[in-house]
N, C-alpha and C. Protein backbone atom coordinates (compact mmCIF):
# COMPACT_ATOMS: atom_id res chain seq x y z
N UNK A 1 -3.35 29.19 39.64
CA UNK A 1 -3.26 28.17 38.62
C UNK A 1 -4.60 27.44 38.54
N UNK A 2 -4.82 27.06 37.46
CA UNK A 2 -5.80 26.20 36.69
C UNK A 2 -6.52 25.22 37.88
N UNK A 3 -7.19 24.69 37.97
CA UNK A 3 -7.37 23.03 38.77
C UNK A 3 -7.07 22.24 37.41
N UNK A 4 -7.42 22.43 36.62
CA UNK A 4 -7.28 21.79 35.36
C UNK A 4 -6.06 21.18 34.82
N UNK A 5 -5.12 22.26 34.65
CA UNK A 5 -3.63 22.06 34.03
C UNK A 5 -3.12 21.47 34.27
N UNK A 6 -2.87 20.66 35.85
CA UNK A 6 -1.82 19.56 36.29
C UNK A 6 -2.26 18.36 35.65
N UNK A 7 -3.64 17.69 35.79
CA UNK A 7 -4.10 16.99 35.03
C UNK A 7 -3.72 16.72 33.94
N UNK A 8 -4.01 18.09 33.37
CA UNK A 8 -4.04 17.92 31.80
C UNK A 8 -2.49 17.36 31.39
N UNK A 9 -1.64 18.10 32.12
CA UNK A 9 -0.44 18.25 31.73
C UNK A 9 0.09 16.48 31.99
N UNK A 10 0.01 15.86 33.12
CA UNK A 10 0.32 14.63 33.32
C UNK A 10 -0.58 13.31 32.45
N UNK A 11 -1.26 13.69 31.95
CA UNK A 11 -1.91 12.78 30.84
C UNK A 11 -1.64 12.90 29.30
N UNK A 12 -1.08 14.36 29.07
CA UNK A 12 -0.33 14.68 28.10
C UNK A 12 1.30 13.87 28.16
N UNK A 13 1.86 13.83 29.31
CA UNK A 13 2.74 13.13 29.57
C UNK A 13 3.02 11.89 29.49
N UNK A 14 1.62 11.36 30.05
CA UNK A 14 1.28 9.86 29.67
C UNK A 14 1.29 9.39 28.21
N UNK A 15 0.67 10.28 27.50
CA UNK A 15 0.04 9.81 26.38
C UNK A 15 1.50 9.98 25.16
N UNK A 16 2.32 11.13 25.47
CA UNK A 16 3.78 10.83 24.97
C UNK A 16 4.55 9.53 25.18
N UNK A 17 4.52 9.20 26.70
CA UNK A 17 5.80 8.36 26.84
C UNK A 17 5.00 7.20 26.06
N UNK A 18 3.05 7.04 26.51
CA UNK A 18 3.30 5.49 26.06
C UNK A 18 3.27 5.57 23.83
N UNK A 19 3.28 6.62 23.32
CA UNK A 19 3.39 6.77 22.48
C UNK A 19 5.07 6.69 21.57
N UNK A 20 5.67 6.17 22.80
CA UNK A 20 6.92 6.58 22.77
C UNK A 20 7.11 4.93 22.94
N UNK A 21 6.86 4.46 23.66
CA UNK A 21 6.91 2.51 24.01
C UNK A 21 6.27 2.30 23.02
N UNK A 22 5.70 2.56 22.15
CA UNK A 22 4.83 2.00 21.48
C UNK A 22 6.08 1.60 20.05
N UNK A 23 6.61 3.32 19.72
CA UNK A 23 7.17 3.26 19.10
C UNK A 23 8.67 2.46 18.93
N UNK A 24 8.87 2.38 20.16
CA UNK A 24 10.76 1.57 20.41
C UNK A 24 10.45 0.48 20.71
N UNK A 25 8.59 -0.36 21.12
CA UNK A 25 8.32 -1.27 20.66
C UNK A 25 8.62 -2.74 19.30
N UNK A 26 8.35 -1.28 18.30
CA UNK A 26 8.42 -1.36 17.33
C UNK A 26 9.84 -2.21 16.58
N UNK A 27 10.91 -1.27 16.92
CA UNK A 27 12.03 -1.37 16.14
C UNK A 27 13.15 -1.76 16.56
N UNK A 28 13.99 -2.38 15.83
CA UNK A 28 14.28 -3.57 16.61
C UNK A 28 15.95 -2.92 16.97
N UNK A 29 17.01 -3.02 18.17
CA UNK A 29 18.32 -2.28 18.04
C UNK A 29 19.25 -3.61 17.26
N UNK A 30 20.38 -2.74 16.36
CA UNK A 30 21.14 -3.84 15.87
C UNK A 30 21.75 -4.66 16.45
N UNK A 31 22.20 -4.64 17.41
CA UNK A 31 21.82 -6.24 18.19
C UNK A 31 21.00 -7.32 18.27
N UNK A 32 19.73 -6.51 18.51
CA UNK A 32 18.71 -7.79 17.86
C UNK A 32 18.76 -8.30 16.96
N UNK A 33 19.19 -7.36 15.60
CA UNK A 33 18.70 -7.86 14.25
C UNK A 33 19.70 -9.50 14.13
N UNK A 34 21.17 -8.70 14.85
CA UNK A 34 22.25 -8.68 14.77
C UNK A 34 21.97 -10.53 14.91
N UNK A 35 21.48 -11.22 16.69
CA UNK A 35 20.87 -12.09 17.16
C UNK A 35 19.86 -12.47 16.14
N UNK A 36 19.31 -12.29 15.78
CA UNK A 36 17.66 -12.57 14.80
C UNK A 36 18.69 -13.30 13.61
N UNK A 37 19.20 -12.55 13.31
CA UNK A 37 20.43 -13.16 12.01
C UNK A 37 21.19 -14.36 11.85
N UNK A 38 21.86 -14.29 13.08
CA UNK A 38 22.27 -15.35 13.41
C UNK A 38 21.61 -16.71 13.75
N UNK A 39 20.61 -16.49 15.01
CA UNK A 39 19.96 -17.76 14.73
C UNK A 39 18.97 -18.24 13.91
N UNK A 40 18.42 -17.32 12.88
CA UNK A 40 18.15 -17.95 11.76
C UNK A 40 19.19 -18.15 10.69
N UNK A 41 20.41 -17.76 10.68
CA UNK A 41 21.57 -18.52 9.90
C UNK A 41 22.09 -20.23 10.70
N UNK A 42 21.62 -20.23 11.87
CA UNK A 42 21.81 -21.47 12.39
C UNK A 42 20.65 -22.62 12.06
N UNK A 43 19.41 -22.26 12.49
CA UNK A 43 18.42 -22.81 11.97
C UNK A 43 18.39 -22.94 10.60
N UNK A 44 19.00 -22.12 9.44
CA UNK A 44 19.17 -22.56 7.84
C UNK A 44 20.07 -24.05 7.98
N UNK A 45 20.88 -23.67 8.41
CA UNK A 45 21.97 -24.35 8.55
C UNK A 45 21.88 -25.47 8.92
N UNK A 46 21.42 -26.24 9.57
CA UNK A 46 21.34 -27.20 10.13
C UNK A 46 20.44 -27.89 9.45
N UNK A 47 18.98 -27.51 8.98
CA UNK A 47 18.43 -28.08 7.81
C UNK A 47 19.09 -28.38 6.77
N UNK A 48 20.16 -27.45 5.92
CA UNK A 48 20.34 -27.59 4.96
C UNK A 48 21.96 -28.92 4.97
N UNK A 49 22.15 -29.06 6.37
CA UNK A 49 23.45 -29.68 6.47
C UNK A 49 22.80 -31.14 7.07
N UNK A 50 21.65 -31.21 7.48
CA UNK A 50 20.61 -32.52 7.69
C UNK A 50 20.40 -33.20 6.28
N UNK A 51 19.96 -32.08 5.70
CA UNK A 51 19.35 -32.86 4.42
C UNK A 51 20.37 -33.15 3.25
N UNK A 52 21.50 -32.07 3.16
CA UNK A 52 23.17 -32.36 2.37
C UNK A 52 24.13 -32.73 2.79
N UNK A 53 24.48 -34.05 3.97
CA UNK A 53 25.75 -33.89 4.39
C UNK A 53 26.63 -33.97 3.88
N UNK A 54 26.53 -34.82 2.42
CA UNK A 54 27.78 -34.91 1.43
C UNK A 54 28.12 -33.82 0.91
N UNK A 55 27.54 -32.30 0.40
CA UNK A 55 27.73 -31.30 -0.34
C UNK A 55 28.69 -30.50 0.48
N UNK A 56 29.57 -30.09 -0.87
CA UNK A 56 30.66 -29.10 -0.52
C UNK A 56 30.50 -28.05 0.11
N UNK A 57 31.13 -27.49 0.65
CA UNK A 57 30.93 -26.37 1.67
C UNK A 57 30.41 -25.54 0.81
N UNK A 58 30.79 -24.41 -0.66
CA UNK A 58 30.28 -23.90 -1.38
C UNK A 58 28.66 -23.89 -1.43
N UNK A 59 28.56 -25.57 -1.78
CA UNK A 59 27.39 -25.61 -2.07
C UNK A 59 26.24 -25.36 -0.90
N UNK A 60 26.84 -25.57 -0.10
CA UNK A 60 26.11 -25.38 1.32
C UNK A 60 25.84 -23.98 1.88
N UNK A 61 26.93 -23.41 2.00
CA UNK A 61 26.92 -22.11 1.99
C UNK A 61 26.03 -21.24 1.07
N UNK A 62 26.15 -21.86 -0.48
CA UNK A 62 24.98 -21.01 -1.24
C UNK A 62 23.52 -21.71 -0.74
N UNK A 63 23.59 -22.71 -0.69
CA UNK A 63 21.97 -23.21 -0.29
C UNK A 63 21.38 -22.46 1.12
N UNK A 64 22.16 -22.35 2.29
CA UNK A 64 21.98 -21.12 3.25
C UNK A 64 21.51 -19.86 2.97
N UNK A 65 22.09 -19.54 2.06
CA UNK A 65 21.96 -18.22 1.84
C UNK A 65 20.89 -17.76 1.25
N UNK A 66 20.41 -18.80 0.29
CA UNK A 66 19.42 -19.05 -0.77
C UNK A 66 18.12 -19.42 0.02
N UNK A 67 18.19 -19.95 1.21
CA UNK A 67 17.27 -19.93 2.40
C UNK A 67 16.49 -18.61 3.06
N UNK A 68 17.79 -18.30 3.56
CA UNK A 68 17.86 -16.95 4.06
C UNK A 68 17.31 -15.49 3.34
N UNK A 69 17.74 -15.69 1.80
CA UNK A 69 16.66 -14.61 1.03
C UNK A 69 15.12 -14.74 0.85
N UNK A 70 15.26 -16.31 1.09
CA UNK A 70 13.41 -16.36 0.86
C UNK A 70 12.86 -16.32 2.32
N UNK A 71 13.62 -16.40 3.13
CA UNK A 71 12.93 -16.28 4.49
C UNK A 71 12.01 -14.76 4.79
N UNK A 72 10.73 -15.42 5.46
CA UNK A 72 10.56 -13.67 5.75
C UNK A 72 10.96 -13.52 6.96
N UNK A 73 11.13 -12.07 7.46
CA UNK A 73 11.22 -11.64 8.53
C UNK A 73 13.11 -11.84 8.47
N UNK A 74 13.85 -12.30 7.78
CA UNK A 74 14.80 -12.04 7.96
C UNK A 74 15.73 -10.31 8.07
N UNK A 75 15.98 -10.17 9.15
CA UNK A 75 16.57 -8.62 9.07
C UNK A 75 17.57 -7.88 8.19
N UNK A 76 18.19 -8.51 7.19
CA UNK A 76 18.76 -8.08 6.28
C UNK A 76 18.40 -8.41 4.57
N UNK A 77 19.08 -8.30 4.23
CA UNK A 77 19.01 -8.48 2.32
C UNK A 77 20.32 -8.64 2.22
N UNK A 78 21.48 -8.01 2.69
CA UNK A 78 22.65 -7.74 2.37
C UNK A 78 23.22 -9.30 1.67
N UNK A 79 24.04 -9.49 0.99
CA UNK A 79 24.20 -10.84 0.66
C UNK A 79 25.69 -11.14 1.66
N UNK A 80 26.07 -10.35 1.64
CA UNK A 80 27.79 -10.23 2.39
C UNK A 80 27.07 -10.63 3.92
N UNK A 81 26.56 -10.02 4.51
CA UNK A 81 25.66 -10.50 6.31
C UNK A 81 25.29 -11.56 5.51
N UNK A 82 24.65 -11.70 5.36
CA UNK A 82 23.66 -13.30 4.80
C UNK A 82 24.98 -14.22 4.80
N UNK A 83 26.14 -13.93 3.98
CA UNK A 83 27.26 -15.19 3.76
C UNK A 83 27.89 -15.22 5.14
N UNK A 84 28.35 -13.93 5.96
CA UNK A 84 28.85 -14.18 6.88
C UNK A 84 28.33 -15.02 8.18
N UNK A 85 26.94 -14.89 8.06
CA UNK A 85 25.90 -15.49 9.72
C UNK A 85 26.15 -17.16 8.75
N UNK A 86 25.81 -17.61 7.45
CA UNK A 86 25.86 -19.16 7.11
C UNK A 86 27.22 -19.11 7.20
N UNK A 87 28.43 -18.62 7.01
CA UNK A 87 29.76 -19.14 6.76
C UNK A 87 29.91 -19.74 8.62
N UNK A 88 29.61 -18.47 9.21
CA UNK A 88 29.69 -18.97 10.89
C UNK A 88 28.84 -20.07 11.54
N UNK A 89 27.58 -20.18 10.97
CA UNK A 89 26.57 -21.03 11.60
C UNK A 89 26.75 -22.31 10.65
N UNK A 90 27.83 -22.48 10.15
CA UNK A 90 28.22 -23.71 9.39
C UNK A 90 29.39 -24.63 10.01
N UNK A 91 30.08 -22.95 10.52
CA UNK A 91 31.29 -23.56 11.09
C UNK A 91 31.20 -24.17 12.51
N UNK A 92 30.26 -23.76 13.19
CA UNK A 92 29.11 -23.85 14.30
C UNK A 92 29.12 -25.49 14.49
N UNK A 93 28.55 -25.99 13.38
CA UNK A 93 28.12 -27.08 13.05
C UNK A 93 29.02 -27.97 12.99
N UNK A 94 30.50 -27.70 12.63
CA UNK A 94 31.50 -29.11 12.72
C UNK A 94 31.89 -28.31 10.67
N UNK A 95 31.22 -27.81 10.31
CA UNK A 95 31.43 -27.48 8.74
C UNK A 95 32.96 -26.51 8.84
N UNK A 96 33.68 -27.21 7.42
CA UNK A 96 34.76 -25.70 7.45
C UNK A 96 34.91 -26.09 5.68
N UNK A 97 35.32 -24.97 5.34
CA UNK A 97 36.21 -24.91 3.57
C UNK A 97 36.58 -26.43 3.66
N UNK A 98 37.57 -26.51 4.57
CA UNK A 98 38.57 -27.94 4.08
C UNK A 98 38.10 -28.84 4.18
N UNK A 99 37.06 -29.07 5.37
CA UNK A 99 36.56 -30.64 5.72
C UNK A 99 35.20 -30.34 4.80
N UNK A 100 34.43 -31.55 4.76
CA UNK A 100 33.26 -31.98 4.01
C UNK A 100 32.16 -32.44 4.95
C-alpha cells in the first residue's frame, strides 16, 4: 500500500464530515423553528398587549400576526402557525376570547 493513501483518505474524511457540520449548521430541525416561533409569538405579544390593553382579543390577535409577517427571520409565512403561536402567546399572557 501507498504511504500516501491513509493520509489522503483521512483528510478526505475530514473534509466530508466538516462539510457536513457546516451544512446541519445551517438548517434549522422543526423544533427549532417550532421554539423560534413561539418565542417570537411571545415577544409580539407582549408588545402589542403593552401598548393595547383595552383592544379586543381579535384585534390583538390580528395585530400579532401582522407583526409576525413583517418580522424577519421569522420561520414561517403560514398564517394558520402565525395565528396559532399569537392565539397561545396571548393566552400566555392572562389574554383569552372572553376576557379583555
Amino acid at each position: 500500500m501507498q504511504p500516501w493513501i491513509l493520509p489522503a483518505a483521512l483528510l478526505a474524511s475530514t473534509i466530508v464530515h466538516a462539510l457536513f457540520a457546516h451544512w446541519r449548521s445551517k438548517s434549522m430541525t422543526d423544533q427549532e423553528r417550532a421554539a423560534l416561533l413561539a418565542q417570537l409569538a411571545q415577544d409580539s405579544a407582549a408588545v402589542v398587549t403593552a401598548a393595547y390593553p383595552g383592544k379586543p382579543w381579535a384585534d390583538l390577535l390580528t395585530q400579532v400576526v401582522q407583526r409576525l409577517l413583517a418580522a424577519p427571520g421569522v420561520p414561517t409565512q403560514s398564517r394558520q402557525a402565525l395565528e396559532g403561536a399569537a392565539s397561545a402567546a396571548l393566552m400566555r399572557l392572562g389574554k383569552s376570547p372572553a376576557r379583555k
